[in-house]
N, C-alpha and C. Protein backbone atom coordinates (compact mmCIF):
# COMPACT_ATOMS: atom_id res chain seq x y z
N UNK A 1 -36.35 2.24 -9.32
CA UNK A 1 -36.30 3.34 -8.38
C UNK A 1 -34.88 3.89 -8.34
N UNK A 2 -34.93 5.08 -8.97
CA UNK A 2 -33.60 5.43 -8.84
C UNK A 2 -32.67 6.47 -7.43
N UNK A 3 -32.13 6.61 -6.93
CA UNK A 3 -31.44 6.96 -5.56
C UNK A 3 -31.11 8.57 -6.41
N UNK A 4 -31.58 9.91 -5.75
CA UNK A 4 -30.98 10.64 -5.89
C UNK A 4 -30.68 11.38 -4.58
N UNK A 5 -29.87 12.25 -4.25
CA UNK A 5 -29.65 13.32 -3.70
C UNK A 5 -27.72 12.85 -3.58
N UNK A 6 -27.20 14.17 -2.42
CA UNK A 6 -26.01 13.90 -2.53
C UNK A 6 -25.53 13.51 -1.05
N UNK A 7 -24.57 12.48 -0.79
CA UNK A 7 -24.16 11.64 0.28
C UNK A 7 -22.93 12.31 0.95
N UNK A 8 -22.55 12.67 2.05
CA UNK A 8 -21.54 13.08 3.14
C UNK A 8 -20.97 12.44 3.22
N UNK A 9 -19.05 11.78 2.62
CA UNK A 9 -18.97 11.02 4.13
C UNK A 9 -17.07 11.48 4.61
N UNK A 10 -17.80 11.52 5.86
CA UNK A 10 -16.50 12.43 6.62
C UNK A 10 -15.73 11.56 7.48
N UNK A 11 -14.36 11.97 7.50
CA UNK A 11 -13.08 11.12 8.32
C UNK A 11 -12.41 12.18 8.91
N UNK A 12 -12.38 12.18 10.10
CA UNK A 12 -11.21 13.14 10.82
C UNK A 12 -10.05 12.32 10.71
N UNK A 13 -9.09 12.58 9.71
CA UNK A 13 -8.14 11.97 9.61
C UNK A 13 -6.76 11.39 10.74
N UNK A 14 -6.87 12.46 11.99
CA UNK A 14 -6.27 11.82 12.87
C UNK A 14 -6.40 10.76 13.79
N UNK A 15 -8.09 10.67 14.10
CA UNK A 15 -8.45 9.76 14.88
C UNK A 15 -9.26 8.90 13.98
N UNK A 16 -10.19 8.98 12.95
CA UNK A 16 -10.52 7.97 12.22
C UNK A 16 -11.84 7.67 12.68
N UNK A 17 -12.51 9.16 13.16
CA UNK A 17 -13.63 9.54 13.92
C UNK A 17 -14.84 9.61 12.38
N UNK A 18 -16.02 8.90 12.48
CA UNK A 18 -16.93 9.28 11.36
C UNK A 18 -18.51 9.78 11.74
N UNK A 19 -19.31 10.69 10.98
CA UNK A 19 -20.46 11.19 11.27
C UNK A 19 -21.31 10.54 11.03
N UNK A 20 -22.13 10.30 12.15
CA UNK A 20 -23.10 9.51 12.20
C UNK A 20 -24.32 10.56 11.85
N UNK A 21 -25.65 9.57 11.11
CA UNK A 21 -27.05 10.70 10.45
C UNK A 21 -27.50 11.41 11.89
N UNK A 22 -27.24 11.26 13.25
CA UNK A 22 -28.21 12.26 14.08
C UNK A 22 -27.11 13.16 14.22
N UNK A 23 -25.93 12.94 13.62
CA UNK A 23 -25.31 14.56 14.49
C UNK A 23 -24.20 14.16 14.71
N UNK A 24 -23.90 12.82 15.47
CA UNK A 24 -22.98 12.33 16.66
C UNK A 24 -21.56 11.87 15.68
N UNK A 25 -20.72 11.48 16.26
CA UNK A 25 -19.63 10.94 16.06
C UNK A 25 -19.78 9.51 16.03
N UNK A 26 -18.91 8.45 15.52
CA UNK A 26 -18.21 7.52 15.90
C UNK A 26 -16.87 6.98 15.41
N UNK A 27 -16.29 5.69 15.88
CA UNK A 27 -15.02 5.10 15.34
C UNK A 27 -15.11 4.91 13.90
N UNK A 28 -14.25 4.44 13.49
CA UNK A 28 -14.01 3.72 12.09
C UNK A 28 -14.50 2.56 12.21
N UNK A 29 -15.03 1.70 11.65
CA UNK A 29 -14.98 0.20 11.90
C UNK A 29 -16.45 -0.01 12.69
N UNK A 30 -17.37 1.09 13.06
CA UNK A 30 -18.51 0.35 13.78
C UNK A 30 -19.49 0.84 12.37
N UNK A 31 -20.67 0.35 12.68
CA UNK A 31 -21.80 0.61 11.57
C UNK A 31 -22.02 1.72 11.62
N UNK A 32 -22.45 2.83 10.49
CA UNK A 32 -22.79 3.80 10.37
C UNK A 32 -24.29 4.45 9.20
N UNK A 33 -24.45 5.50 9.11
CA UNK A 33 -25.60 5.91 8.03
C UNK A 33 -25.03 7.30 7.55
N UNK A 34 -24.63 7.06 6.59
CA UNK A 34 -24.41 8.57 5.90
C UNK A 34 -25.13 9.84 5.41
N UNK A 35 -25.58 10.69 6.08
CA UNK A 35 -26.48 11.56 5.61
C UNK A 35 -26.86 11.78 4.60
N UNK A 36 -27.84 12.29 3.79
CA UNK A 36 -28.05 12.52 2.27
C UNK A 36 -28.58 14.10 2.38
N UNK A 37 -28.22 15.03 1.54
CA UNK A 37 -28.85 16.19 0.99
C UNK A 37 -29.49 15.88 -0.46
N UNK A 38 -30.41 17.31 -0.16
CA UNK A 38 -31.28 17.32 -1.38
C UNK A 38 -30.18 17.70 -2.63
N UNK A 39 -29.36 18.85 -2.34
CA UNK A 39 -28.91 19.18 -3.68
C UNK A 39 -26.93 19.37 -3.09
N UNK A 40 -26.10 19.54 -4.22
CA UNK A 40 -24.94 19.60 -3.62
C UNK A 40 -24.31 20.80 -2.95
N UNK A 41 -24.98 21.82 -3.08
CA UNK A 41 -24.62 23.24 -2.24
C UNK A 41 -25.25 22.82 -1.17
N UNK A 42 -26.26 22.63 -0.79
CA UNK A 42 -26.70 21.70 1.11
C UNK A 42 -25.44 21.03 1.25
N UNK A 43 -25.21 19.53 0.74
CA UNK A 43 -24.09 19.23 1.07
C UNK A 43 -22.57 19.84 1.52
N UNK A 44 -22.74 20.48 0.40
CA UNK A 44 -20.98 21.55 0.66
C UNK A 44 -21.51 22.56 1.74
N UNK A 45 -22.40 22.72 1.98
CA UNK A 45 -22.86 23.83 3.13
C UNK A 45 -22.01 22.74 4.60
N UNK A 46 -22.96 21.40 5.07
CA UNK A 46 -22.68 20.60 6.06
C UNK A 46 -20.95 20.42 5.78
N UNK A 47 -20.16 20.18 4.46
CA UNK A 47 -19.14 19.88 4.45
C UNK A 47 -17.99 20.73 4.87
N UNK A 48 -18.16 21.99 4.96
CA UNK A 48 -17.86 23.26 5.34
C UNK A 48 -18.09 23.48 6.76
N UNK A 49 -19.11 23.48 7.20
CA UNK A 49 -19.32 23.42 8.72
C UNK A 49 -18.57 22.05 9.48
N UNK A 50 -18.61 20.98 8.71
CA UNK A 50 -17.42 20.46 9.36
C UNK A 50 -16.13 20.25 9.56
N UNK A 51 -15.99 21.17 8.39
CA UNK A 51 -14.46 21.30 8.30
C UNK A 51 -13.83 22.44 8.79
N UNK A 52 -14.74 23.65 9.40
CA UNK A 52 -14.33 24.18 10.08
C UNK A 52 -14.43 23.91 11.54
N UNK A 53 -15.36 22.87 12.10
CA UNK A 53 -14.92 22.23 13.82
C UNK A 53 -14.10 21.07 13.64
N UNK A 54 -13.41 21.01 13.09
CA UNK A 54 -12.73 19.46 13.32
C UNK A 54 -11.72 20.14 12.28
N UNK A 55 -10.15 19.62 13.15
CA UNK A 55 -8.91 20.46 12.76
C UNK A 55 -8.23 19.69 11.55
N UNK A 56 -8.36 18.11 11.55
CA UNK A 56 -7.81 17.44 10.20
C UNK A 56 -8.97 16.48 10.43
N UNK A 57 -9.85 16.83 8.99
CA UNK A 57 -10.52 15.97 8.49
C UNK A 57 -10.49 16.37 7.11
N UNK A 58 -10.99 15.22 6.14
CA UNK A 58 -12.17 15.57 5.16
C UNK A 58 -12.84 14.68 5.03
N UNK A 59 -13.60 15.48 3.69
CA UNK A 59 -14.98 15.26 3.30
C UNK A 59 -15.00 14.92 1.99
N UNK A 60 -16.17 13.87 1.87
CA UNK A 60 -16.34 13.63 0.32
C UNK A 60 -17.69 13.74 0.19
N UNK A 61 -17.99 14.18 -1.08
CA UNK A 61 -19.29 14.21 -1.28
C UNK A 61 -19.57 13.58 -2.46
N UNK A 62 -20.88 13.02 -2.51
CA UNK A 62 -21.25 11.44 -3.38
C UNK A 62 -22.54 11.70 -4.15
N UNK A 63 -22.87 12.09 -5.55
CA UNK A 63 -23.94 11.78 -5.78
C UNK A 63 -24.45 10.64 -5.94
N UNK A 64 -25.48 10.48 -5.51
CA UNK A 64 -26.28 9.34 -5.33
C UNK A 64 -26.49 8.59 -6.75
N UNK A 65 -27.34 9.53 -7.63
CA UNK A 65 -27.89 9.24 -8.94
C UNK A 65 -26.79 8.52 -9.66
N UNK A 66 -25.37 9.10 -9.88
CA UNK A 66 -23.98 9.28 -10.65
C UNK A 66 -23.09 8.44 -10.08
N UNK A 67 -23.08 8.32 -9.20
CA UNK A 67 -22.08 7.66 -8.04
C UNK A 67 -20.82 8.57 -8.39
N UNK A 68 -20.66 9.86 -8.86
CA UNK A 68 -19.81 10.88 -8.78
C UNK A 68 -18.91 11.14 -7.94
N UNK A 69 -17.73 11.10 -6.86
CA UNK A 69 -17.23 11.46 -5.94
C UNK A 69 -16.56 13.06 -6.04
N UNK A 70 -16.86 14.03 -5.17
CA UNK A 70 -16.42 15.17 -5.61
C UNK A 70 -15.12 15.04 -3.79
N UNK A 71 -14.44 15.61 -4.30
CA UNK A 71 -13.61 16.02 -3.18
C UNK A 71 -12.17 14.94 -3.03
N UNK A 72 -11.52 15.05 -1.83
CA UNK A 72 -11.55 14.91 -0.84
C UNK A 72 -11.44 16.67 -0.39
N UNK A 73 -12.76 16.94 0.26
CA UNK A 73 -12.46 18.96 0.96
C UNK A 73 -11.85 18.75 2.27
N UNK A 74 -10.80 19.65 2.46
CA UNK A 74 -10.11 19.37 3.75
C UNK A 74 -10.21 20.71 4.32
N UNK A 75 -9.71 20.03 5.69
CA UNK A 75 -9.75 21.17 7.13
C UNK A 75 -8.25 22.28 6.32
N UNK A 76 -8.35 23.41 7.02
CA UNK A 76 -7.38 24.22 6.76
C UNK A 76 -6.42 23.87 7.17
N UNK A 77 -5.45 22.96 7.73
CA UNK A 77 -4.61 21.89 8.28
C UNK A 77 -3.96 21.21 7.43
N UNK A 78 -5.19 20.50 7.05
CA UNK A 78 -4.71 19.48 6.17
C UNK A 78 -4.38 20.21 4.49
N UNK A 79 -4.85 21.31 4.05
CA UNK A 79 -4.64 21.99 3.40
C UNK A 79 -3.64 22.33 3.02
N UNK A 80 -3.08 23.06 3.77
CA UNK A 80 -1.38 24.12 3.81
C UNK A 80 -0.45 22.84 2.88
């Protein structure tokens, strides 16, 4: 059985805040579930929307199939 789609996983780099699969926030260090999209433009869609509410974070995005890592995409902050 092979794992496809592509995996989220986000760090607000100042606080060390991560996205949990319903939506929510949490710490670093507690258990979490990383969302999955069907294809990687969904993904970069969610990765984008979070990088424009949250002032220093990023984002990595993971194919599943590849174990590929694309990114780290950052807030316009962390950017400059």
């Amino acid at each position: 059985m092979s794992k496809e789609g592509f995996e989220i996983i986000f760090c607000q780099a100042s606080t060390g805040i991560l996205l949990n699969s319903d939506g929510t926030f949490r710490r670093k260090g507690q258990s979490a579930f990383r969302p999955v999209f069907p294809s990687f433009s969904d993904a970069k869609v969610m990765s984008d929307a979070l990088l424009a509410k949250f002032v220093f974070a990023e984002v990595w995005i993971r194919d599943l199939e590849t174990g590929t890592v694309e990114g780290p995409f950052q807030s316009a902050h962390l950017s400059n």
